[in-house]
Protein backbone atom coordinates (compact mmCIF):
# COMPACT_ATOMS: atom_id res chain seq x y z
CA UNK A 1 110.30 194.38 198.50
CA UNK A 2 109.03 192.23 201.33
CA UNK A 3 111.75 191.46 204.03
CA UNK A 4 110.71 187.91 204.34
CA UNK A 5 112.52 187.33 200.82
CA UNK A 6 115.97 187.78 203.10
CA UNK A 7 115.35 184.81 205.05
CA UNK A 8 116.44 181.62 204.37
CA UNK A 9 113.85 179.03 203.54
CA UNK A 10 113.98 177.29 206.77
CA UNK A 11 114.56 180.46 209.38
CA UNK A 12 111.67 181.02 211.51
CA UNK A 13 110.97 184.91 211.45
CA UNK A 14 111.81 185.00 215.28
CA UNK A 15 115.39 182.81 214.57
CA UNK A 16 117.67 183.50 217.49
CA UNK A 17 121.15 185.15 215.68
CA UNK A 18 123.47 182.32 214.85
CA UNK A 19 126.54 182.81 212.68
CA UNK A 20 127.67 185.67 210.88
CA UNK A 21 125.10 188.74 210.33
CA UNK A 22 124.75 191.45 207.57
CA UNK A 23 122.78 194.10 209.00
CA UNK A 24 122.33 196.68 206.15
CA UNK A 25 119.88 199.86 206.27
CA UNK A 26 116.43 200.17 204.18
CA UNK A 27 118.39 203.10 202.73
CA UNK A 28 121.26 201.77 201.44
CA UNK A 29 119.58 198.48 200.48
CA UNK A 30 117.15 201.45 198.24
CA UNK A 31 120.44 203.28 196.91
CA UNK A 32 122.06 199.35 195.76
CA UNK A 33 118.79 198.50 194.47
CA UNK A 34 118.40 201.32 192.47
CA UNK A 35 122.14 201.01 191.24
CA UNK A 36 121.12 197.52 189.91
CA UNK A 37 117.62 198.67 188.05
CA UNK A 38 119.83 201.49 186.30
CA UNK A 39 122.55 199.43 184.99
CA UNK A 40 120.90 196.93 183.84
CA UNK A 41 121.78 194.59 181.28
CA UNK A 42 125.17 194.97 183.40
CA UNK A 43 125.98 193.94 186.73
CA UNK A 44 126.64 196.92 189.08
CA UNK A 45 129.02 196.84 191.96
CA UNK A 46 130.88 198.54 194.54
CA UNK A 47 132.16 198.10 198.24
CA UNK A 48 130.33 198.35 201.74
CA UNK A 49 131.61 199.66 204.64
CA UNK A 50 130.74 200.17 208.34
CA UNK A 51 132.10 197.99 211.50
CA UNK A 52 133.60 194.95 210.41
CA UNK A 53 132.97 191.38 212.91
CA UNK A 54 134.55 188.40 210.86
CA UNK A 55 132.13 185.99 212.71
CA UNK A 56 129.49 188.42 214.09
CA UNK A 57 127.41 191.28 213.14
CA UNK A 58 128.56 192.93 210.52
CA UNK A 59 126.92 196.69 210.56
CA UNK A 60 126.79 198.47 206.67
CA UNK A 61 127.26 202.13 207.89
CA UNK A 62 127.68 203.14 203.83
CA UNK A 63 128.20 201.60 200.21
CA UNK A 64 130.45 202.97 197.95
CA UNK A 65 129.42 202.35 193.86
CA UNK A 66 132.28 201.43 191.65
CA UNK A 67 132.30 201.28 188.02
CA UNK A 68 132.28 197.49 186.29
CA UNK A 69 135.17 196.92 184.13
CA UNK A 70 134.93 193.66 184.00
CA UNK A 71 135.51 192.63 179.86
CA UNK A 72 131.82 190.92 180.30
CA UNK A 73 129.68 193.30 182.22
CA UNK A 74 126.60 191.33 181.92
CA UNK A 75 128.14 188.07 183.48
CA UNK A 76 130.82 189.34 185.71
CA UNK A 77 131.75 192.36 187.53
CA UNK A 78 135.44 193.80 188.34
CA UNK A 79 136.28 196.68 189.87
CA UNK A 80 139.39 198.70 188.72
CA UNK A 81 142.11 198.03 191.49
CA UNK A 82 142.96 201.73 191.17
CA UNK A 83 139.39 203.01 192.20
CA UNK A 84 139.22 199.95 194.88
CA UNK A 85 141.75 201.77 196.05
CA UNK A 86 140.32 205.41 196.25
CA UNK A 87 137.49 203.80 197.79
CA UNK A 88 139.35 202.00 201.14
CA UNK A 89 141.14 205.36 201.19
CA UNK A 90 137.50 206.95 202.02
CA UNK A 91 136.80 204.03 204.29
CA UNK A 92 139.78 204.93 206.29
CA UNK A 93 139.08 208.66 206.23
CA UNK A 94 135.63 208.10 207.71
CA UNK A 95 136.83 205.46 210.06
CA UNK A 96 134.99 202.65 208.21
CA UNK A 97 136.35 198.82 207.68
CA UNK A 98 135.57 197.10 204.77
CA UNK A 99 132.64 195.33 205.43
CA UNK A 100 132.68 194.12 201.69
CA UNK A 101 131.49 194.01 198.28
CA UNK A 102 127.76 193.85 196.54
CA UNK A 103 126.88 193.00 192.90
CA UNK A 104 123.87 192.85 191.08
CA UNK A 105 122.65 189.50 188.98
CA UNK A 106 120.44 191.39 186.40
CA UNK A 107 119.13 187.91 185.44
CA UNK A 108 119.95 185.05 187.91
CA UNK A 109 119.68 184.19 191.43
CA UNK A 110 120.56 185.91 194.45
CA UNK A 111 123.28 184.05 195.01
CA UNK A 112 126.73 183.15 194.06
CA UNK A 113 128.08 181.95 190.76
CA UNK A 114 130.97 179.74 189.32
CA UNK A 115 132.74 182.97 188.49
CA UNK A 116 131.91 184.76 191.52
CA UNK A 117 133.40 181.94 193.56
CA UNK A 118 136.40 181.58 191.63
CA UNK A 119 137.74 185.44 192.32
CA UNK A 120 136.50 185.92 195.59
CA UNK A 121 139.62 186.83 197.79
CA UNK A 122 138.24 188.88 200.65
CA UNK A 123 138.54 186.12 203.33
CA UNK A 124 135.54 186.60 205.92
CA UNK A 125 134.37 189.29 203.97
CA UNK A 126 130.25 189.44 203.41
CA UNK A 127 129.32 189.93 199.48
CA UNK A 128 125.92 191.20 198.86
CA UNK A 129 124.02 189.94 195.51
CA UNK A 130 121.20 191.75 194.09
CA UNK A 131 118.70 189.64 191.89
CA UNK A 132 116.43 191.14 189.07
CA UNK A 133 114.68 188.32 187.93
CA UNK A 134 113.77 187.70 190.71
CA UNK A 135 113.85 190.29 192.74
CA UNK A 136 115.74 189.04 195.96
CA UNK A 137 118.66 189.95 198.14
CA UNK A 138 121.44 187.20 199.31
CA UNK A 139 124.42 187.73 201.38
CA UNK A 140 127.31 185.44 201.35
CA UNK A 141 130.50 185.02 203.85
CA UNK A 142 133.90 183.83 201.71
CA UNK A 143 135.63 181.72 204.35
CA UNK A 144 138.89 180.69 203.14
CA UNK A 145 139.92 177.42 203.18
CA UNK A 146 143.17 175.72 204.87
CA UNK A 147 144.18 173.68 201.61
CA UNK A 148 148.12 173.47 203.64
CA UNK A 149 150.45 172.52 201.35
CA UNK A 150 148.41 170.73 198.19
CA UNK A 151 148.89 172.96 195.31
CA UNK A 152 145.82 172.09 193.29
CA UNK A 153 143.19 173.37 191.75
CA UNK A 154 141.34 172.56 194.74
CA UNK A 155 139.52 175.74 195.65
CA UNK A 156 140.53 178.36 197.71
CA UNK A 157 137.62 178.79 199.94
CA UNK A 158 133.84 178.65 200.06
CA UNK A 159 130.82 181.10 200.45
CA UNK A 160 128.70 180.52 203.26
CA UNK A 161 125.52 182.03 203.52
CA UNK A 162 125.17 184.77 206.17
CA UNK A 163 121.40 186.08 207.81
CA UNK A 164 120.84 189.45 205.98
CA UNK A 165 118.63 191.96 208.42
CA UNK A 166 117.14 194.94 207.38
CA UNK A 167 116.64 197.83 209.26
């Protein structure tokens, strides 16, 4: 997979860092991507951890699969609360902060969707999508949104996206 596909559109390859940063190893980018080939028609998913910087660098030390129980595998992904919870049980052990969460899009863009914006609830958290079709990488900040005191269906925050490097 070519790096330049990581960019944005407009970000010269020598872009100074600006905003928040996933930095995420060729080997666990390899281990995700090979997650998402496998379980295709489904999306795949699981949790990334590492040293957490809400408006940094965020550095992906490890990522940790989960299983997809959403009721719609192929157009959502949910990961049981009880193995979520395993999982930032090994983060702690290993002295990892949850960096957060990757999915796959077996057939859509890198980026997120209607559903994935309606149940993120990670605030500042960094969720990784892996595209199929085609193949491409996007990473996405949720940054929550101050909506006070209106209880509408306003929503609750909005994904920014976030430089993913490589290395």
């Amino acid at each position: 997979m070519d790096r330049e596909r990581h960019r944005s559109p407009d970000e010269p390859a020598d872009a100074a860092v600006s905003g928040p940063v996933l930095v995420v190893p060729d080997a666990v980018r390899d281990a995700i991507l090979e997650r998402a080939r496998a379980g295709r028609p489904h999306e795949v998913c699981g949790v990334l951890g590492g040293p957490f910087d809400p408006d940094g660098r965020s550095r992906v030390r490890s990522q940790y699969p989960a299983e997809n129980v959403a009721d719609r595998p192929r157009m959502r992904y949910r990961i049981d609360p009880e193995e979520q919870f395993q999982i930032f049980e090994q983060l702690e052990e290993r002295g990892e902060e949850i960096i957060g969460f990757y999915h796959s899009h077996p057939r859509g863009p890198a980026e997120p969707s209607e559903t994935d914006v309606s149940e993120a609830t990670w605030p500042e958290r960094s969720y990784l999508i892996v595209s199929l079709e085609p193949l491409e990488i996007g990473s996405w900040r949720w940054r929550p949104v101050d909506a006070g005191n209106d209880a509408s269906s306003e929503p609750r925050g909005r994904f920014e996206r976030e430089r993913l490097l490589l290395e």
